[in-house]
Protein backbone atom coordinates (compact mmCIF):
# COMPACT_ATOMS: atom_id res chain seq x y z
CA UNK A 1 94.13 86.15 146.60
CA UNK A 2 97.74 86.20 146.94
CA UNK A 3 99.58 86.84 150.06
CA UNK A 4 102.67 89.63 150.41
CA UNK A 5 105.19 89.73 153.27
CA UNK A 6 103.99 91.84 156.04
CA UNK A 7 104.72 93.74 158.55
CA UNK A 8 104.08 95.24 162.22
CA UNK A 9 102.87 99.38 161.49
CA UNK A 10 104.53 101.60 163.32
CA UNK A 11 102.13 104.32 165.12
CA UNK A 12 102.14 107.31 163.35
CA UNK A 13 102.35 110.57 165.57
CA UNK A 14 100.52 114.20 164.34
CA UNK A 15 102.58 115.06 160.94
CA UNK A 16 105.27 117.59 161.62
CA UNK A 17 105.98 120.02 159.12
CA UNK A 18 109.23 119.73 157.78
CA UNK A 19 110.97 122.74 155.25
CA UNK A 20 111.16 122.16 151.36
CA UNK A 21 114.59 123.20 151.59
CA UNK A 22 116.64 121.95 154.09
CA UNK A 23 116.23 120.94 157.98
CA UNK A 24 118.96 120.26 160.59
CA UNK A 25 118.03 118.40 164.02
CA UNK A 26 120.38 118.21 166.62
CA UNK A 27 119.11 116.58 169.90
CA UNK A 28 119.80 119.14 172.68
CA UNK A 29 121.14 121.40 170.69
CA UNK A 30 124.25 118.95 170.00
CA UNK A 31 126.88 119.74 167.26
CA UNK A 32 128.74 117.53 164.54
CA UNK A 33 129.73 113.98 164.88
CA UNK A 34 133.56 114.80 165.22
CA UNK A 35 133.62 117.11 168.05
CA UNK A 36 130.79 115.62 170.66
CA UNK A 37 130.27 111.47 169.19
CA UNK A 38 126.87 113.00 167.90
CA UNK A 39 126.26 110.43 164.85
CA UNK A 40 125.50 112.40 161.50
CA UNK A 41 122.90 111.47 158.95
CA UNK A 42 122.21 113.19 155.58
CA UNK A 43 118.84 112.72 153.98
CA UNK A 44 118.05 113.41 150.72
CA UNK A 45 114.89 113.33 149.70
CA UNK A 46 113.67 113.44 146.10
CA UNK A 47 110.71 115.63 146.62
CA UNK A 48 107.92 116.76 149.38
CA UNK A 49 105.22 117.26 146.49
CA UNK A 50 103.28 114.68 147.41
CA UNK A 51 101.94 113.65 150.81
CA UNK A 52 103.82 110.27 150.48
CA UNK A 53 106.96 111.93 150.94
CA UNK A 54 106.84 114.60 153.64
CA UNK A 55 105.02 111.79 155.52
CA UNK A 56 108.65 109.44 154.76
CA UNK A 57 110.48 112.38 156.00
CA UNK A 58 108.97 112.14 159.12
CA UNK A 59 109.24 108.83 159.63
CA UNK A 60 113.17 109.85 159.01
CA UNK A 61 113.37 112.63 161.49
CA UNK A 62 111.25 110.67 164.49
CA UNK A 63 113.85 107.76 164.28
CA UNK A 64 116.85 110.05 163.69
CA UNK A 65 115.53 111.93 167.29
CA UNK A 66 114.67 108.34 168.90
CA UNK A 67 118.19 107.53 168.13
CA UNK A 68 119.69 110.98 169.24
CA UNK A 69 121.62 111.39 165.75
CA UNK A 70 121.49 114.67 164.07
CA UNK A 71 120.03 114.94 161.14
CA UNK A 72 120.53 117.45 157.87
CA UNK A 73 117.09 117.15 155.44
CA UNK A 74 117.49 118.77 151.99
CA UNK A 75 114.99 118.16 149.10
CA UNK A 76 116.04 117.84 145.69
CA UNK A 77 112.48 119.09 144.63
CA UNK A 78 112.10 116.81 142.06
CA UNK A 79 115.61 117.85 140.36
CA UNK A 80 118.59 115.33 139.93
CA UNK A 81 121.08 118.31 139.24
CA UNK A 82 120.53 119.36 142.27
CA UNK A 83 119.76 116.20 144.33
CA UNK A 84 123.95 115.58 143.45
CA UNK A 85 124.60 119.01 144.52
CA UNK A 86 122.97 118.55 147.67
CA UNK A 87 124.47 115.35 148.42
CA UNK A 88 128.30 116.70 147.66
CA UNK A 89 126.81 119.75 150.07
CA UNK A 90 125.95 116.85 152.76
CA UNK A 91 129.51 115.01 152.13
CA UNK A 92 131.32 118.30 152.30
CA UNK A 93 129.34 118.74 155.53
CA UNK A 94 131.32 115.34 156.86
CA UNK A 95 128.21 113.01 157.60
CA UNK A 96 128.45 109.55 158.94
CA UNK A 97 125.97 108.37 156.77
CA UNK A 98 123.69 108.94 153.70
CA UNK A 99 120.27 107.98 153.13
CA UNK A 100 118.93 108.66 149.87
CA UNK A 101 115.43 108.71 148.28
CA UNK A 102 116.64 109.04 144.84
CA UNK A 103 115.13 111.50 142.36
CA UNK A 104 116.93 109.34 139.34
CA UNK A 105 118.95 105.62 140.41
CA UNK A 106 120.74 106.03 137.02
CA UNK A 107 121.76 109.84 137.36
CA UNK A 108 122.29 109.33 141.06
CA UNK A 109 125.35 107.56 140.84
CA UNK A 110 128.01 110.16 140.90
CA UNK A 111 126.91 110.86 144.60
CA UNK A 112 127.19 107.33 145.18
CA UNK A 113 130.74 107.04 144.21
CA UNK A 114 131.93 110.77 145.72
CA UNK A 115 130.13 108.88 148.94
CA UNK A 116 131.82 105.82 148.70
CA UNK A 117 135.48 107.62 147.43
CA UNK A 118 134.68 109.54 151.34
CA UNK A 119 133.89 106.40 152.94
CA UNK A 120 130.18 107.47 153.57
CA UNK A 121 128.02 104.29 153.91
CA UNK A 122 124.64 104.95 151.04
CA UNK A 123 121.18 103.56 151.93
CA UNK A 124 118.79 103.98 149.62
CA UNK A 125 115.05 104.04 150.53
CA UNK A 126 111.57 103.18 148.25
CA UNK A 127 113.45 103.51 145.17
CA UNK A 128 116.72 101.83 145.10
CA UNK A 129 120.79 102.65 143.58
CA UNK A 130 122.62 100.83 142.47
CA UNK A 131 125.96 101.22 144.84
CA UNK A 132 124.19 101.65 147.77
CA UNK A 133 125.02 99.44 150.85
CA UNK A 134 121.25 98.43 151.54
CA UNK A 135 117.48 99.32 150.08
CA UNK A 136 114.66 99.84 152.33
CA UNK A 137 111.45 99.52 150.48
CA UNK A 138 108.67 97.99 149.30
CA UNK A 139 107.78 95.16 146.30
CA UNK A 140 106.05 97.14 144.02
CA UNK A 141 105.46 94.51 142.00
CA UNK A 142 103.38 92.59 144.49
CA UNK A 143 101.79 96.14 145.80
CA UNK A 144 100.20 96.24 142.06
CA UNK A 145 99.46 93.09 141.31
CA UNK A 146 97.21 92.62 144.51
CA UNK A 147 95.90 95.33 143.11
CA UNK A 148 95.29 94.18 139.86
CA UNK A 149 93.70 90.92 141.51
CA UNK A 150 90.94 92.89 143.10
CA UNK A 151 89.91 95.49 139.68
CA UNK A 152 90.16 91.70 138.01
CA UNK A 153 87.70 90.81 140.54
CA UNK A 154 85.36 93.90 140.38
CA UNK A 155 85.09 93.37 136.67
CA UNK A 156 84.19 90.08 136.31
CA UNK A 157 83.93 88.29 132.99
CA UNK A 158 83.20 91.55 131.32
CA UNK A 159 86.59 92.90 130.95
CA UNK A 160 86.69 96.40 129.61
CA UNK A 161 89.43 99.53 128.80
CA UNK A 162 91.91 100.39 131.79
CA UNK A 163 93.31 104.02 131.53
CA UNK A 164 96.66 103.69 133.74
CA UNK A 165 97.89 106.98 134.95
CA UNK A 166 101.73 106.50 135.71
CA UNK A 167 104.28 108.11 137.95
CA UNK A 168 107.44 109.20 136.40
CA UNK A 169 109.33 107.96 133.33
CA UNK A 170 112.17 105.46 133.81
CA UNK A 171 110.96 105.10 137.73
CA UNK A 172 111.82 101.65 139.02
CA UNK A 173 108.37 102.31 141.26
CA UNK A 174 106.15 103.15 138.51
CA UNK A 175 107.43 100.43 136.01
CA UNK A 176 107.11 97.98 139.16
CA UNK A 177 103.74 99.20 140.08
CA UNK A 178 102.59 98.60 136.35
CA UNK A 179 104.02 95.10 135.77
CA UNK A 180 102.56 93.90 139.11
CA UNK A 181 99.11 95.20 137.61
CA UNK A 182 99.86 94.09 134.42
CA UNK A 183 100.82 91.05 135.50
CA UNK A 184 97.69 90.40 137.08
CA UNK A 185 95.60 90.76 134.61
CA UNK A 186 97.37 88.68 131.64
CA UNK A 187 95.14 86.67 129.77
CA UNK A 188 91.84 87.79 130.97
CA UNK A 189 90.17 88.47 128.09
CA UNK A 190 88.63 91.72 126.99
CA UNK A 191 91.36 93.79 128.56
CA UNK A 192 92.12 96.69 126.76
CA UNK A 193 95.12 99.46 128.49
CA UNK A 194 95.06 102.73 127.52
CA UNK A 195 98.75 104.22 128.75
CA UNK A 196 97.93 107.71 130.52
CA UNK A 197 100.73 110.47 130.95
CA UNK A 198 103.36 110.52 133.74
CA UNK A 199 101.94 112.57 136.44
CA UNK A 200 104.49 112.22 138.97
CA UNK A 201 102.53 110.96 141.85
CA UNK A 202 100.87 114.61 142.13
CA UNK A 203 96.65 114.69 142.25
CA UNK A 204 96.59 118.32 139.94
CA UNK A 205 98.44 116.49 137.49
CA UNK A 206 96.61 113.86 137.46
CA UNK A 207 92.99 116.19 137.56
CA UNK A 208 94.72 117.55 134.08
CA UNK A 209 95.31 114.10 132.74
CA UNK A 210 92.32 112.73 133.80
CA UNK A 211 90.43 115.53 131.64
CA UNK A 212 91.90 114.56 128.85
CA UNK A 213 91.79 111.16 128.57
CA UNK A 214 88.41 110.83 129.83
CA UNK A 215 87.15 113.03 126.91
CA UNK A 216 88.90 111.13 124.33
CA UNK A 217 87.98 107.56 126.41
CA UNK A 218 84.10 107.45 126.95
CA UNK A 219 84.09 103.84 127.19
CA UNK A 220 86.50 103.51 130.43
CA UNK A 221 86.16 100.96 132.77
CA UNK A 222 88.33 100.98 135.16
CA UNK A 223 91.15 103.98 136.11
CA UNK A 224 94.48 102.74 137.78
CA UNK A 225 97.01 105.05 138.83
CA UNK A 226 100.16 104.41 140.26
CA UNK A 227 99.82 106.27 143.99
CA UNK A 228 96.74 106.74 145.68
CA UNK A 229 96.63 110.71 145.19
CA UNK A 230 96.52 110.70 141.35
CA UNK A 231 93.72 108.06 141.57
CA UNK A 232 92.03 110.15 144.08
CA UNK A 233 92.61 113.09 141.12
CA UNK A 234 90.96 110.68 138.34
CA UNK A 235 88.00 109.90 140.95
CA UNK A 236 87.49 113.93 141.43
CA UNK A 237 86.98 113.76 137.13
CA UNK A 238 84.86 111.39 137.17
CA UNK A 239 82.46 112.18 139.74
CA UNK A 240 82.40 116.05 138.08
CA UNK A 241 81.31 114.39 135.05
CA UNK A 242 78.35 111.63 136.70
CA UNK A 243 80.64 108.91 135.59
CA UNK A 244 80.04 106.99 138.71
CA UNK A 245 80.30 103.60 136.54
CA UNK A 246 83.79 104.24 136.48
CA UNK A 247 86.13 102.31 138.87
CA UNK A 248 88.91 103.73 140.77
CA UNK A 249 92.20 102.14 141.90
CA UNK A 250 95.64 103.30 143.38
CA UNK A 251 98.75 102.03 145.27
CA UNK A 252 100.23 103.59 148.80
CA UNK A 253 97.10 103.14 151.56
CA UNK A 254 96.33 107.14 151.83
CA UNK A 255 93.62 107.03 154.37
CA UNK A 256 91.45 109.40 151.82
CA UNK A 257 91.29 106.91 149.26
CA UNK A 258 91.12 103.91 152.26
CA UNK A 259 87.47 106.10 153.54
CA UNK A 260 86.56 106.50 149.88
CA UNK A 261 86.82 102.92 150.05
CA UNK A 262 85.05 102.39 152.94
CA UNK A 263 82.51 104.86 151.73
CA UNK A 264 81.71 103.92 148.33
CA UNK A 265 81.66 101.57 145.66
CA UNK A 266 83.70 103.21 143.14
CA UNK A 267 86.86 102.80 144.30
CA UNK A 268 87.89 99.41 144.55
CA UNK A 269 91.39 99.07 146.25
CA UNK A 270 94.57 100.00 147.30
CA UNK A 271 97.91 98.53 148.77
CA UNK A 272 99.82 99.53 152.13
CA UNK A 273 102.66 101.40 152.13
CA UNK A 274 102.68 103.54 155.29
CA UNK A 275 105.34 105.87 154.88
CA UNK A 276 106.26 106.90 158.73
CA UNK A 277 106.95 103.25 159.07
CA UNK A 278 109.13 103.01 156.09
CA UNK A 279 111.10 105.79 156.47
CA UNK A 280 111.88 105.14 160.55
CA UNK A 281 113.36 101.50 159.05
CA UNK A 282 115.50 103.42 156.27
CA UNK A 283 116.68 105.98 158.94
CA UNK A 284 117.59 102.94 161.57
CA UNK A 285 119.03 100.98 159.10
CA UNK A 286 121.19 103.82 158.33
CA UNK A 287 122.26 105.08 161.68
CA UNK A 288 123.05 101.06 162.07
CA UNK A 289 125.19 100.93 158.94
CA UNK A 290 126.98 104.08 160.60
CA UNK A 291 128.03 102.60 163.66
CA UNK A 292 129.51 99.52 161.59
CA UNK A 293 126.61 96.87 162.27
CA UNK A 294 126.38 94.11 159.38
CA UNK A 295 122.75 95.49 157.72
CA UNK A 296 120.66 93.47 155.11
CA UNK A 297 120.90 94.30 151.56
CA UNK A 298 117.23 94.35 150.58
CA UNK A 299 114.76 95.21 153.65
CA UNK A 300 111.54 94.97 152.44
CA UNK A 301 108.73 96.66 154.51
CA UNK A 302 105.87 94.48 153.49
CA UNK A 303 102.02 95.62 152.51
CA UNK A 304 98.58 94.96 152.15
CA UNK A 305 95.82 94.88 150.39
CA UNK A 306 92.40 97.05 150.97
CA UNK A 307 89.17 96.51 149.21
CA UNK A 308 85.52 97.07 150.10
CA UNK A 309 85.79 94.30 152.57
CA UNK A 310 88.18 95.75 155.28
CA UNK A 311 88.47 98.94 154.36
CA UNK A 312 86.63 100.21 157.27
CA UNK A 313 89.38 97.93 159.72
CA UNK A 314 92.18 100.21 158.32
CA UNK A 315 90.19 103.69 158.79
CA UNK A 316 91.67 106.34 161.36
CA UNK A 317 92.98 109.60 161.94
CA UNK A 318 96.70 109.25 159.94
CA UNK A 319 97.32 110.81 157.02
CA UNK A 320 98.65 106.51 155.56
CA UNK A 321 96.60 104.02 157.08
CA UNK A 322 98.64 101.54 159.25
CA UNK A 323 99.25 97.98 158.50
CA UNK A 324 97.38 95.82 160.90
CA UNK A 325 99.43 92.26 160.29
């Protein structure tokens, strides 16, 4: 089975709540950048409603503290409008530096330019911007097609319909995640896809979906959804309705679907993408860009895969489970 890049997990502390609205740190109480040398970074994240993401936060605010750099959260909540309102708020503000989990790369880009016209450095994290000095992220591609590899594997020469649950429309993650998948399984024969709804990485979106398209799909085989959580939704449909024949797969390493894994034989596999780690690189590649260092480009975090075979290697008490390699 093919290889990805990985990398070293950073340990994950207890999750720390952080607000849906907006969060300033200051180590010891310390004020802006221009009056004490206190570096300033503005984060702006593209939503907390999903595990994934309040878990990047984190990962954010631990290596903003580690680095003694203040830090101003705000969450666009899903909402590109606003995500470029909070961003001129965090310009207007007069931050160093800007690290952005964009809601929209396309209808990001006025920030991008009002950052750049301000000579704020942009560093764009799991889904990247075009404009942006560096990405930190993942390769979706490869996250899904490892993926793919093992529900290609748990079918056999049988083949059967695929129900794919997707993210969000126009998403470079979710059209990343698919083609990897997709990609996987080209030319095995007796493949049929059935294109579920965007349900935007959240499980009671997915529970909704999964309702539907279970009703009007009684010959499933296989249910692949583009995070862990909404496969983790499809799996609750399923097992409400006996269809234990069903198999289950999803992207991102959430240490529910990793037991269920462990567990179980109906869900098959996912791919790593601890977020705590992630979001510490994006936030220390940032602060680095700040204080003038040369950073990469690309930064890719690295993954791997789970199945029935390790699963139980990868089981603990985070909320992501941590990459071993």
């Amino acid at each position: 089975m093919k290889k990805s890049l990985l990398i070293a997990a950073m340990a994950a502390p207890a999750l720390l709540a952080l607000s849906a609205c907006s969060v300033t740190t200051s180590p010891g109480g310390a004020g802006g950048g221009d009056d004490d040398g206190t570096l300033k970074v503005g984060f702006s994240q593209a939503t907390q409603q999903s595990p994934f993401y309040v878990e990047l936060g984190e990962g954010v605010k631990q290596a903003a503290e580690a680095a003694d750099a203040e830090l101003s959260y705000v969450d666009a909540n899903g909402d590109i409008t606003k995500q470029n309102n909070d961003i001129e708020d965090l310009i207007t503000q007069g931050v160093d530096v800007l690290l952005v989990n964009p809601v929209d790369p396309q209808g990001i880009a006025p920030s991008i330019a009002a950052a750049k016209a301000a000579d704020i450095p942009v560093v764009t994290v799991d889904r990247p911007a075009e404009g942006a000095i560096a990405h930190v992220g993942r390769d979706n591609v490869a996250m899904g097609e490892l993926v793919g590899e093992a529900v290609l594997e748990a079918l056999g020469d049988e083949g059967g319909k695929i129900i794919e649950i997707q993210g969000d429309a126009g998403g470079s993650v979710a059209m990343d995640r698919s083609q990897g998948f997709h990609d996987a399984l080209e030319g095995a024969s007796g493949i049929e896809f059935v294109e579920g709804p965007y349900a935007e990485y959240i499980r009671s979106n997915a529970v909704t979906a999964m309702q539907d398209l279970l009703q009007a799909n009684s010959d499933v085989k296989v249910v692949y959804a583009h995070n862990d959580d909404m496969a983790l939704g499809a799996l609750q449909v399923l097992q409400e309705n006996g269809r234990d024949d069903v198999l289950v797969a999803g992207v991102d390493g959430l240490m529910e679907a990793v037991e269920a894994i462990a567990d179980g034989e109906q869900y098959v596999a996912t791919s790593l993408n601890d977020p705590i780690a992630l979001g510490a690189t994006a936030a220390e590649t940032a602060i680095a860009a700040a204080e003038g260092e040369d950073v990469d480009a690309e930064i890719d975090a690295g993954t791997e895969l789970v199945t029935k075979e390790n699963a139980a290697d990868y089981v603990g008490d985070t909320l992501f489970a941590l990459a071993k390699n």
